[in-house]
PDB file of N, CA and C in Angstrom:
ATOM      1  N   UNK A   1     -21.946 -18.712  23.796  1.00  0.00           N
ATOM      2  CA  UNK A   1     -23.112 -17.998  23.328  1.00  0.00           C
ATOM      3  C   UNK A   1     -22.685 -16.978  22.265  1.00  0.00           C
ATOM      4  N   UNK A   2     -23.445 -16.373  20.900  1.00  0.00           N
ATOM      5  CA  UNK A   2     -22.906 -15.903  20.247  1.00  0.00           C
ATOM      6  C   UNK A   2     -23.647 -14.595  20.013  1.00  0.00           C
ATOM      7  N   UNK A   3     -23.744 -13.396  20.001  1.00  0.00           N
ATOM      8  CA  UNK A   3     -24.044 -12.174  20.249  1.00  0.00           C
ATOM      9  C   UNK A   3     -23.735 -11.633  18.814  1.00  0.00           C
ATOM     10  N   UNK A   4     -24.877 -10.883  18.414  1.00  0.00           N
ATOM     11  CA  UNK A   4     -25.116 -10.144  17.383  1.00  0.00           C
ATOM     12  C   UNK A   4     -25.294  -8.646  17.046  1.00  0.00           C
ATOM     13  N   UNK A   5     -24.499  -7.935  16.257  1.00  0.00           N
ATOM     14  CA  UNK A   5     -24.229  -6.429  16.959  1.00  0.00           C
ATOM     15  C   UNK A   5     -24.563  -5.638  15.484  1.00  0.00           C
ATOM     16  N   UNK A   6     -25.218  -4.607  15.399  1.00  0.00           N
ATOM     17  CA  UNK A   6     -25.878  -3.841  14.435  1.00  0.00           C
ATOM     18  C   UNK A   6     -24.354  -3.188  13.986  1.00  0.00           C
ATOM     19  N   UNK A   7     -23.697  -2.831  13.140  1.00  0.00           N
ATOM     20  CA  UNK A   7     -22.310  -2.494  12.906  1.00  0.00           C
ATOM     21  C   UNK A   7     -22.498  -0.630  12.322  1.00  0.00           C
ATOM     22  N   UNK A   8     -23.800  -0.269  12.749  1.00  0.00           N
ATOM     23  CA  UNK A   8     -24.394   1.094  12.137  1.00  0.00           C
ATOM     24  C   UNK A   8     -25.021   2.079  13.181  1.00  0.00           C
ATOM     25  N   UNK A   9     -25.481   1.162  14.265  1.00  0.00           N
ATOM     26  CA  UNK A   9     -25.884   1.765  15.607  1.00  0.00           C
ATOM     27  C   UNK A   9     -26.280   0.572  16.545  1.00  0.00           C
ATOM     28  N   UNK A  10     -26.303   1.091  17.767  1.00  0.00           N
ATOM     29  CA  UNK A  10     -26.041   0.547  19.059  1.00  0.00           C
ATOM     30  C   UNK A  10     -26.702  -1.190  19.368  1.00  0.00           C
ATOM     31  N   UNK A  11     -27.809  -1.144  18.491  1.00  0.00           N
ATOM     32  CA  UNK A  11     -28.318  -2.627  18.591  1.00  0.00           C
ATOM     33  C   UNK A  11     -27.708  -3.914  18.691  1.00  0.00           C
ATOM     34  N   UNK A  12     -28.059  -4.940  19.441  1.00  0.00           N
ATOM     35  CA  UNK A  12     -27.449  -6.047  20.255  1.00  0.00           C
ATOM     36  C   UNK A  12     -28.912  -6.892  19.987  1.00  0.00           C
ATOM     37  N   UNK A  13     -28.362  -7.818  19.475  1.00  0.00           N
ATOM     38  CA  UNK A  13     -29.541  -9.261  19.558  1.00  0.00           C
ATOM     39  C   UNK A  13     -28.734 -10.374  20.056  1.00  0.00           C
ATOM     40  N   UNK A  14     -29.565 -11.764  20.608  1.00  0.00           N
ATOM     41  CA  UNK A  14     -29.047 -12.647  20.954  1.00  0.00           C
ATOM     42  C   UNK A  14     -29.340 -14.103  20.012  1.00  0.00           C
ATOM     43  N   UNK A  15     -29.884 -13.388  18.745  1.00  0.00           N
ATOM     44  CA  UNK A  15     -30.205 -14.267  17.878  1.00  0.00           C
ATOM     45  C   UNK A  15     -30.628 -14.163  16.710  1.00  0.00           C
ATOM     46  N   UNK A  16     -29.846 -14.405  15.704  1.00  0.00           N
ATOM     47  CA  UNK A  16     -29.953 -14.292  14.441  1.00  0.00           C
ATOM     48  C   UNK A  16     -31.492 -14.167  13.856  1.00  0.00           C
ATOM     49  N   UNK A  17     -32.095 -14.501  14.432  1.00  0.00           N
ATOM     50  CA  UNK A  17     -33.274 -13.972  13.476  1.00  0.00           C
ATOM     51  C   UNK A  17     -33.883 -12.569  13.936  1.00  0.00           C
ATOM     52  N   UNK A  18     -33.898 -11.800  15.556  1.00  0.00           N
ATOM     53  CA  UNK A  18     -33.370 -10.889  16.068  1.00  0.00           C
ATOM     54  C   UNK A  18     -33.009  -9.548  14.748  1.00  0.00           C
ATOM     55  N   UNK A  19     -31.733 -10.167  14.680  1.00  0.00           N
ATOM     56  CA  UNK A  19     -30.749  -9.447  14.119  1.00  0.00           C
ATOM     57  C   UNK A  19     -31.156  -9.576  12.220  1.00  0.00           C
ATOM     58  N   UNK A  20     -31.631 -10.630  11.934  1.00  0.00           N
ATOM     59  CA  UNK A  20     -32.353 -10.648  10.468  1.00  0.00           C
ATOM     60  C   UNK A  20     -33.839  -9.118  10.423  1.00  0.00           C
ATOM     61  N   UNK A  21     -34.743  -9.498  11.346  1.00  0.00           N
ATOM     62  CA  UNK A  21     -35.516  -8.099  11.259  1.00  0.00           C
ATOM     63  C   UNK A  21     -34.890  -7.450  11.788  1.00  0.00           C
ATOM     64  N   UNK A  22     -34.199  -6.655  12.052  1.00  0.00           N
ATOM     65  CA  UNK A  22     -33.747  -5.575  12.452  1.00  0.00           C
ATOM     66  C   UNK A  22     -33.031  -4.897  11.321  1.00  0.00           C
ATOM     67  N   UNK A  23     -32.418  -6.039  10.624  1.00  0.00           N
ATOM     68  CA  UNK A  23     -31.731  -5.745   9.246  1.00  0.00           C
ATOM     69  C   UNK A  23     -32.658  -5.005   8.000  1.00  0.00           C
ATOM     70  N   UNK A  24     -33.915  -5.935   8.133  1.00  0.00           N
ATOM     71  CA  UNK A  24     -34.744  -5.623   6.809  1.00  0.00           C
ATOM     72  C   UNK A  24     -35.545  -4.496   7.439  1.00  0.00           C
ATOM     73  N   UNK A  25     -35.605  -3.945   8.399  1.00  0.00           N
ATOM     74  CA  UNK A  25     -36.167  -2.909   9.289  1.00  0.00           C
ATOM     75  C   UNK A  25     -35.358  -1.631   8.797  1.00  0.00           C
ATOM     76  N   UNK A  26     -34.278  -1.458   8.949  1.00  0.00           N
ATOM     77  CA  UNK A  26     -33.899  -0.105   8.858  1.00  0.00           C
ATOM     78  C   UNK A  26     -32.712  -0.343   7.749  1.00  0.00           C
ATOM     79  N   UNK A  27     -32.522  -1.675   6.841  1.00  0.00           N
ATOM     80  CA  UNK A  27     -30.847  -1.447   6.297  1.00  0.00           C
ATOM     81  C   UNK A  27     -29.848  -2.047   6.434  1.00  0.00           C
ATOM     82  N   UNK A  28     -29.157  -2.105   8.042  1.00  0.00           N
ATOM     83  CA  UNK A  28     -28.393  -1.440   8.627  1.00  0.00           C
ATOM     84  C   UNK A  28     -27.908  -3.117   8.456  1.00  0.00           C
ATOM     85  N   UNK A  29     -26.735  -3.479   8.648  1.00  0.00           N
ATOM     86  CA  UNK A  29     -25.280  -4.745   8.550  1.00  0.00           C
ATOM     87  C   UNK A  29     -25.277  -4.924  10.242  1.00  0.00           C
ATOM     88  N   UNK A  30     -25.556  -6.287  10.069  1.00  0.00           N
ATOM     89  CA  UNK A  30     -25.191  -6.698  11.547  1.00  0.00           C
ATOM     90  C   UNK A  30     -23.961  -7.609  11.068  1.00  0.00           C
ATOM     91  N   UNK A  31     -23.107  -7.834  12.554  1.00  0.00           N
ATOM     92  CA  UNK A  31     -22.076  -8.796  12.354  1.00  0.00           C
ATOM     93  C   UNK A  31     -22.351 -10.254  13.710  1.00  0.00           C
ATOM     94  N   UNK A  32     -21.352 -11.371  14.044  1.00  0.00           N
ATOM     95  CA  UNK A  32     -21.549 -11.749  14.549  1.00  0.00           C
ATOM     96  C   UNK A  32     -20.433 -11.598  15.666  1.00  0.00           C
ATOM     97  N   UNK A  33     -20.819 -11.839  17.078  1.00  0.00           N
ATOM     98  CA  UNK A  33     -19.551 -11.905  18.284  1.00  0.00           C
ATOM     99  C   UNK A  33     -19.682 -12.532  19.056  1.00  0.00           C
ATOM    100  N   UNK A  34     -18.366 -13.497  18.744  1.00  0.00           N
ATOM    101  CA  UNK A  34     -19.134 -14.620  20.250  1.00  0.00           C
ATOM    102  C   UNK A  34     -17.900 -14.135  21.346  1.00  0.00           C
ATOM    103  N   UNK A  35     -18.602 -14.534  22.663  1.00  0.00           N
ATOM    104  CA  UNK A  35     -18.067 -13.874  23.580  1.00  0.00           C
ATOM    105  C   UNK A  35     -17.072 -14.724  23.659  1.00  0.00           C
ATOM    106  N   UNK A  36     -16.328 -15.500  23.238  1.00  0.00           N
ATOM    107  CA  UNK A  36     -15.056 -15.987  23.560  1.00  0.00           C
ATOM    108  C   UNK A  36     -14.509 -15.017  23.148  1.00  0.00           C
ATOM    109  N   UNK A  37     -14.368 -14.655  21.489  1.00  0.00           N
ATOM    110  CA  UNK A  37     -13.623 -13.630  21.266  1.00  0.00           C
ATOM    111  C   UNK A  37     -13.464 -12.368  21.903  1.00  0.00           C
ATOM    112  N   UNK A  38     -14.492 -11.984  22.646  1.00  0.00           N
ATOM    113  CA  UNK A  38     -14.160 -10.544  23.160  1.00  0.00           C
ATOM    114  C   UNK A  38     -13.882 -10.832  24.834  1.00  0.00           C
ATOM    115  N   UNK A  39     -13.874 -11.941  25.377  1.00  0.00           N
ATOM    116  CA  UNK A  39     -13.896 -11.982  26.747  1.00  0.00           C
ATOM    117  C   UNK A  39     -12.326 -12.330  26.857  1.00  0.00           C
ATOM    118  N   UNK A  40     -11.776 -12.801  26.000  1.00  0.00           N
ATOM    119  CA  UNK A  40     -10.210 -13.220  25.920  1.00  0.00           C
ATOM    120  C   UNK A  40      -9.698 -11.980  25.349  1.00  0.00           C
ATOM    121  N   UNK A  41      -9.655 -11.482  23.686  1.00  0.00           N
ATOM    122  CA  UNK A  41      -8.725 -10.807  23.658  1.00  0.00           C
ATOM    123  C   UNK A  41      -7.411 -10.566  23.623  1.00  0.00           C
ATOM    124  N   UNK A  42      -7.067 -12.080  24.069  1.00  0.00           N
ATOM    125  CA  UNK A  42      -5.647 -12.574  23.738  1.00  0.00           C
ATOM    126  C   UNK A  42      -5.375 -13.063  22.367  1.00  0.00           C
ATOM    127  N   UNK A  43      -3.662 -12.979  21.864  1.00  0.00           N
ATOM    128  CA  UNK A  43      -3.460 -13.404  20.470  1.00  0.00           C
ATOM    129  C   UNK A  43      -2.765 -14.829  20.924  1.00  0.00           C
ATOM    130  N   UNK A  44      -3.068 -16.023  20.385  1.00  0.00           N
ATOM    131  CA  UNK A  44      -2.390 -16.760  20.494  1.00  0.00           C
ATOM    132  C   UNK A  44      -1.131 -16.777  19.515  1.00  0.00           C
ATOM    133  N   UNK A  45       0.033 -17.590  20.365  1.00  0.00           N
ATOM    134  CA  UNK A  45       1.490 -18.217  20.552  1.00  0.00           C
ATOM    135  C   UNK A  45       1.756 -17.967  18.575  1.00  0.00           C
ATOM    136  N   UNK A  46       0.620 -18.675  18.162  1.00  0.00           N
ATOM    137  CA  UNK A  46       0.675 -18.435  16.791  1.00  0.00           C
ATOM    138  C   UNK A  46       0.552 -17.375  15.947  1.00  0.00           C
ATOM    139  N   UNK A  47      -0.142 -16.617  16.611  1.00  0.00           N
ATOM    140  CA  UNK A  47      -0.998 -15.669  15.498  1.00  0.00           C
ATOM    141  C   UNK A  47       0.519 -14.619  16.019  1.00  0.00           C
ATOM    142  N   UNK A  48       0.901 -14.693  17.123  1.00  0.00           N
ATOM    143  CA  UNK A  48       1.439 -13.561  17.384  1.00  0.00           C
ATOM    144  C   UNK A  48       3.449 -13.770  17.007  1.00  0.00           C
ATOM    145  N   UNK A  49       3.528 -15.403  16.534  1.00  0.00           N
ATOM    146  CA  UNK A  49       4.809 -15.647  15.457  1.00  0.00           C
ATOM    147  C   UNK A  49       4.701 -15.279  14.328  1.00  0.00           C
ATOM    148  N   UNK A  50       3.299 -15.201  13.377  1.00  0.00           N
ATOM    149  CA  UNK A  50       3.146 -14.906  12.258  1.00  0.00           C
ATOM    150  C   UNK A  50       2.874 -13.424  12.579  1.00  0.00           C
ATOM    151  N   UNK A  51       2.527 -12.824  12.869  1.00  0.00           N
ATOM    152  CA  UNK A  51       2.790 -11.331  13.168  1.00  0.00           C
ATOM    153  C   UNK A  51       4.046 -10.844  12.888  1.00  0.00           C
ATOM    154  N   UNK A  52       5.063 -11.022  13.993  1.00  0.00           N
ATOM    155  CA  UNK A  52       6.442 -11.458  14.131  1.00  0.00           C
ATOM    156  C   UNK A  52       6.962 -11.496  12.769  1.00  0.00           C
ATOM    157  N   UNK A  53       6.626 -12.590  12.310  1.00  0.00           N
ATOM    158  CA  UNK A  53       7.447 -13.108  10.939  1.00  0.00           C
ATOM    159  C   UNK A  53       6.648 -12.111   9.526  1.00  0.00           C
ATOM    160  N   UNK A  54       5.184 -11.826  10.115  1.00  0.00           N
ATOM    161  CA  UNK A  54       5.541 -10.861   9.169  1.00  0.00           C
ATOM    162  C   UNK A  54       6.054  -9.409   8.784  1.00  0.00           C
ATOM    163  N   UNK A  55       6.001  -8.899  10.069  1.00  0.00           N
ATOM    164  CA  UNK A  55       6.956  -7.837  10.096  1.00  0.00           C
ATOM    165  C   UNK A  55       8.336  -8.005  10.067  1.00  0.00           C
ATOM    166  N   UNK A  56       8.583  -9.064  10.446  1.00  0.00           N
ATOM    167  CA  UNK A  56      10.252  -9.098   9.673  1.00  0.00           C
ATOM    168  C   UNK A  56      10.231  -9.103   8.127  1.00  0.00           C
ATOM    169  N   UNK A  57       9.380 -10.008   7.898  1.00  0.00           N
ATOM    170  CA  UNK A  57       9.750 -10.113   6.337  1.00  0.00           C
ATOM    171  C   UNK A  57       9.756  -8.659   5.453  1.00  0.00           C
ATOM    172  N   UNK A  58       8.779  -7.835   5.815  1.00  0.00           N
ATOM    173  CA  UNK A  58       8.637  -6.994   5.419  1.00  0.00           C
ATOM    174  C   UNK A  58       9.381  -5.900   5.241  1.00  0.00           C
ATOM    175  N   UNK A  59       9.903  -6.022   6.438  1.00  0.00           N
ATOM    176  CA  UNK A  59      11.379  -5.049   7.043  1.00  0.00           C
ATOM    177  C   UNK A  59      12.598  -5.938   5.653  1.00  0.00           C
ATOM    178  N   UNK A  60      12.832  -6.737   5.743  1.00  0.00           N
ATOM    179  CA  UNK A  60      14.095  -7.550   5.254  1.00  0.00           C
ATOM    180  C   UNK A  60      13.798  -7.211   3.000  1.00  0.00           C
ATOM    181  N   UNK A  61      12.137  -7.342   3.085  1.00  0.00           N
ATOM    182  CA  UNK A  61      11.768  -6.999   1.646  1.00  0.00           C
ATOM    183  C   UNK A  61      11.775  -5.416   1.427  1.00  0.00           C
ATOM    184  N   UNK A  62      11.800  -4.744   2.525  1.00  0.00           N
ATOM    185  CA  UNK A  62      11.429  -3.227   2.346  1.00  0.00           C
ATOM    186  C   UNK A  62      12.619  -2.974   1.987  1.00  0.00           C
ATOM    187  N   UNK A  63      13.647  -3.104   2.118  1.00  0.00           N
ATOM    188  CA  UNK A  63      15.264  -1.975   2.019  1.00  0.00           C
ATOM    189  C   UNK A  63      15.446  -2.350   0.208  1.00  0.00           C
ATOM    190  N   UNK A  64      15.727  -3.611  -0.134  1.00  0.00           N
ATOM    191  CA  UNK A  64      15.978  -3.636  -1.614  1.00  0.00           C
ATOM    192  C   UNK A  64      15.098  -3.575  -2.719  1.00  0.00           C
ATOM    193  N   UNK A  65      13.345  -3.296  -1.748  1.00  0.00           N
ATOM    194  CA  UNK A  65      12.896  -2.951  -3.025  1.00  0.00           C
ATOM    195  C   UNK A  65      12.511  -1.484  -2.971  1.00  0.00           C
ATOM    196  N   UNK A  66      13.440  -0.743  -1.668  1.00  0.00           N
ATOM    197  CA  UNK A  66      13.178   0.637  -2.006  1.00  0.00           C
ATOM    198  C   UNK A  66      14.637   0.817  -3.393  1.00  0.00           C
ATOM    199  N   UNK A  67      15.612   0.124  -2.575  1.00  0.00           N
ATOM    200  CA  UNK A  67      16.306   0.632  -3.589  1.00  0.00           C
ATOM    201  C   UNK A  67      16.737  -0.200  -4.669  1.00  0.00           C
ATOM    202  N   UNK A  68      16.010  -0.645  -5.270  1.00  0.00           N
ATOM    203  CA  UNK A  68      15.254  -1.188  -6.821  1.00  0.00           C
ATOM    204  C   UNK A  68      14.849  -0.092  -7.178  1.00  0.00           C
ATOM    205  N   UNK A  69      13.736   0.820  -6.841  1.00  0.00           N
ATOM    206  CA  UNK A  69      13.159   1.888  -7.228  1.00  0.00           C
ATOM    207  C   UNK A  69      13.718   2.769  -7.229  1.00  0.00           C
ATOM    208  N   UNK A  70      14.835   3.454  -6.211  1.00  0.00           N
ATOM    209  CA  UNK A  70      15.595   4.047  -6.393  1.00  0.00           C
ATOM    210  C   UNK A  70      16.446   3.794  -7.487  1.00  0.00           C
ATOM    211  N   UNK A  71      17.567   3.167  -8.155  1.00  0.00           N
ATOM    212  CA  UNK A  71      18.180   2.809  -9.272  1.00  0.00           C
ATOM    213  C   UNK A  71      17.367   2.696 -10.241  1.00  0.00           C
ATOM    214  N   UNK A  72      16.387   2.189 -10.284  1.00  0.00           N
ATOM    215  CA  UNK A  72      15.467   2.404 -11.684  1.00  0.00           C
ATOM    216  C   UNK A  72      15.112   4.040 -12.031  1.00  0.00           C
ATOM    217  N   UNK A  73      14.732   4.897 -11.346  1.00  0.00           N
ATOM    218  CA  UNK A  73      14.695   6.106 -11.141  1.00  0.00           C
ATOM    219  C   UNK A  73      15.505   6.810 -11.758  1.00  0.00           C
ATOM    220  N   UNK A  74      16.981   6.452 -11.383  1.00  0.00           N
ATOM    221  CA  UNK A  74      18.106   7.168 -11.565  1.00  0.00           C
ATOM    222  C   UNK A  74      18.498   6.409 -13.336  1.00  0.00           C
ATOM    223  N   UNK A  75      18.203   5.592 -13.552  1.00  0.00           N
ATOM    224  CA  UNK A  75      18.576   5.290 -14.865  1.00  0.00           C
ATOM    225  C   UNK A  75      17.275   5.762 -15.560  1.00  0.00           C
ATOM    226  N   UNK A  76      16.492   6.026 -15.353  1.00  0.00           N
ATOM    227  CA  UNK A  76      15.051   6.897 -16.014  1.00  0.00           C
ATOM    228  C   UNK A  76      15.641   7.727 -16.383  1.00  0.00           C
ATOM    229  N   UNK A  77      16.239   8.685 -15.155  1.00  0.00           N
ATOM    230  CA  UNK A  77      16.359  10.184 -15.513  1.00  0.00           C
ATOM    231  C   UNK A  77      18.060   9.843 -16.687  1.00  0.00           C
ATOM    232  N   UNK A  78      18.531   9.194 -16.361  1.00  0.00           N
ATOM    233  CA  UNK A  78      20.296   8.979 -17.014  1.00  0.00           C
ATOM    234  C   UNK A  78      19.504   9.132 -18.640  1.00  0.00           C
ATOM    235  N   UNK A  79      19.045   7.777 -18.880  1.00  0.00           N
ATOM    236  CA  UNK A  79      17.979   7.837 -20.286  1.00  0.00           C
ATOM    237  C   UNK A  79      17.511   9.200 -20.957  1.00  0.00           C
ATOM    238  N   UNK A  80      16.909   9.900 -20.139  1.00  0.00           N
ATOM    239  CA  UNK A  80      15.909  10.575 -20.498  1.00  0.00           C
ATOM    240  C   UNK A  80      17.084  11.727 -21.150  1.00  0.00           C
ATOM    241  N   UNK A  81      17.949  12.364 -20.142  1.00  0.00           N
ATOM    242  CA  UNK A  81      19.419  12.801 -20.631  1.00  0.00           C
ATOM    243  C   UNK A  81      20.203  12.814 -21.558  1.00  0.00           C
ATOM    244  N   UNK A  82      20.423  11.154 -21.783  1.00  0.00           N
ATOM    245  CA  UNK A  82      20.949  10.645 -23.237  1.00  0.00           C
ATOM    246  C   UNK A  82      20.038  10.728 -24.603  1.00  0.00           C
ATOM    247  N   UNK A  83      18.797  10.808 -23.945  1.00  0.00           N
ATOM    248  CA  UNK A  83      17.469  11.403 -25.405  1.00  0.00           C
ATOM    249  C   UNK A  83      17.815  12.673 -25.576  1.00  0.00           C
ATOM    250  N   UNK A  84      18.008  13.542 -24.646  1.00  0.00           N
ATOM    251  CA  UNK A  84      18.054  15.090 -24.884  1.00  0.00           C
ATOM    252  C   UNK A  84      19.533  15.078 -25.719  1.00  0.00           C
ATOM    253  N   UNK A  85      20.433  14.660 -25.524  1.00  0.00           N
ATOM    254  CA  UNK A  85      22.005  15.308 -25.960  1.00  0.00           C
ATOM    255  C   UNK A  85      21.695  14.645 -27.312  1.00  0.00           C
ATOM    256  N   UNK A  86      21.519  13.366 -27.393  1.00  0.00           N
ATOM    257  CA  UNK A  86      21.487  12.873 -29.247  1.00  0.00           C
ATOM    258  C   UNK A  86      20.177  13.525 -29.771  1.00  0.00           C
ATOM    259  N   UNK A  87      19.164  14.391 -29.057  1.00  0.00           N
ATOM    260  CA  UNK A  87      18.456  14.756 -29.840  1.00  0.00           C
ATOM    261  C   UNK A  87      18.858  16.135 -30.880  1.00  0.00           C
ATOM    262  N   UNK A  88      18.200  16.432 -31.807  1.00  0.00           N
ATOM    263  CA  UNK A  88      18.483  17.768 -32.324  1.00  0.00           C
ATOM    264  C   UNK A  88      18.142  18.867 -32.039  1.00  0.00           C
ATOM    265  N   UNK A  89      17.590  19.343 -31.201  1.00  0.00           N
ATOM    266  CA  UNK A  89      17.527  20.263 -30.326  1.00  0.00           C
ATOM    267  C   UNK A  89      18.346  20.214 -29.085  1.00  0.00           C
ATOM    268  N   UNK A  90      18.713  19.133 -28.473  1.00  0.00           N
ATOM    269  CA  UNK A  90      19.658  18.835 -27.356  1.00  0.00           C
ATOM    270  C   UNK A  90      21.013  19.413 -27.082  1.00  0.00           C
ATOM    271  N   UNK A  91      21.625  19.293 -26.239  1.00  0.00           N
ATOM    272  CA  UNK A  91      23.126  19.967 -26.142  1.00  0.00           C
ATOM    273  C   UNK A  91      23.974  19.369 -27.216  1.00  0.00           C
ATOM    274  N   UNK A  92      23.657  18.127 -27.544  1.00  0.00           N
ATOM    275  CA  UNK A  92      24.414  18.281 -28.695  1.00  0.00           C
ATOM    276  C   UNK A  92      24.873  19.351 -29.799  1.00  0.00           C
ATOM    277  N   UNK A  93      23.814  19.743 -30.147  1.00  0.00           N
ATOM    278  CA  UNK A  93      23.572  20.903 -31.092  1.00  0.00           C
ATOM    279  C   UNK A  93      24.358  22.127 -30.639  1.00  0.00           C
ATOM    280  N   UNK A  94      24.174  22.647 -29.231  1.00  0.00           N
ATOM    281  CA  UNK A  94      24.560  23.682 -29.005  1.00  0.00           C
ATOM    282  C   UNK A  94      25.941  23.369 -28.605  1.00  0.00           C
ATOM    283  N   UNK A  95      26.629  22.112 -28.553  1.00  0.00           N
ATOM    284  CA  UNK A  95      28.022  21.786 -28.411  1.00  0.00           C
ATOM    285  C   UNK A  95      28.701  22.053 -29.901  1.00  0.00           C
ATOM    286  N   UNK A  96      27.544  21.652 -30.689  1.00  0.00           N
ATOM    287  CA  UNK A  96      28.221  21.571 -32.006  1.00  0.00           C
ATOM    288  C   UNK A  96      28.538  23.230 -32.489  1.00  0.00           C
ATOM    289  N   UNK A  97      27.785  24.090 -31.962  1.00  0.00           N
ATOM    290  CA  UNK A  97      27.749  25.318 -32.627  1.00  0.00           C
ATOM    291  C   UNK A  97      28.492  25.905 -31.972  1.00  0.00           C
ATOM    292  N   UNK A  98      29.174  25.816 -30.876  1.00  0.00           N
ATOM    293  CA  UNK A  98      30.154  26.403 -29.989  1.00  0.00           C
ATOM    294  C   UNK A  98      31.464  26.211 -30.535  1.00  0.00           C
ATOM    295  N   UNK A  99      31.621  24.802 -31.084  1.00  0.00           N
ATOM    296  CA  UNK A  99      32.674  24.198 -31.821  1.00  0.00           C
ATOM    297  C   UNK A  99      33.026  25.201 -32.948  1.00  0.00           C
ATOM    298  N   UNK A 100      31.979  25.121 -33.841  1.00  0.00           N
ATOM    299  CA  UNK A 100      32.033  25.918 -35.158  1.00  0.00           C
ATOM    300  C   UNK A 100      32.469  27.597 -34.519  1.00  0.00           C
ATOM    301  N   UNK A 101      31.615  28.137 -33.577  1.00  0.00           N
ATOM    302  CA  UNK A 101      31.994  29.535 -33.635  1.00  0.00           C
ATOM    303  C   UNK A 101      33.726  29.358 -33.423  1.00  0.00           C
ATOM    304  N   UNK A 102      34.032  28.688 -32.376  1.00  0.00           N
ATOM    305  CA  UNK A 102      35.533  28.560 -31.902  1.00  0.00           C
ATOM    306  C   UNK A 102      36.107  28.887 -32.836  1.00  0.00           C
ATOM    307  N   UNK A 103      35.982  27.874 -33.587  1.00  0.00           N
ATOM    308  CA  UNK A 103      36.741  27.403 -34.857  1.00  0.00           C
ATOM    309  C   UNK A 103      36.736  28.758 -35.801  1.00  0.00           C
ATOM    310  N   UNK A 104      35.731  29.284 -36.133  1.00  0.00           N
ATOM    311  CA  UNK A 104      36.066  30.426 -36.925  1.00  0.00           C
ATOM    312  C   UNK A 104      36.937  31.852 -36.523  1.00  0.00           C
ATOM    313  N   UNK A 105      36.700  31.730 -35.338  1.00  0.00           N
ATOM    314  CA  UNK A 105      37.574  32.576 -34.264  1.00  0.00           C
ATOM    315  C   UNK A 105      39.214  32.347 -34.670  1.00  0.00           C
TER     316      UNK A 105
END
């Protein structure tokens, strides 16, 4: 038997057309539930290997693509570094002028 449930407030029909006026009545989203599904409640053999398998996978994909992101990160900032020193305002500059004072010293 398949049971029909207002998903907005408490309403229960036992039949789609029930649950059709009730809809154009106030709005409101009904869904459908048949009582197998809620009288079991169990995951089957399957659903609960692919569960399984997908939390492994996830675990096994999670470590190298944290640290993918990590190393990309770190060569961002390395980059961004090597822009500042060849730039002309960069430490270059102030390496260069340290040089020169030395030197006149």
């Amino acid at each position: 038997m398949i049971n029909y449930t207002c998903t907005e407030c408490p309403f229960r029909a036992e039949g789609l057309d029930d649950l059709q006026r009730h809809s154009q009545e106030t709005g409101h989203v009904g869904i459908c539930k048949s009582e197998a599904a809620s009288a079991g409640g169990k995951l089957s053999k399957l659903t609960k290997r692919l569960v399984a398998a997908q939390g492994v996978t996830l675990t096994a994909l999670g470590a190298p693509i944290w640290a993918c992101t990590y190393l990309y990160a770190k060569w961002q900032t390395a980059e961004a570094e090597i822009a500042y020193l060849k730039s002309p305002s960069g430490a270059g500059r102030n390496l260069k002028n340290q040089d020169k004072r030395r030197d006149k010293e």
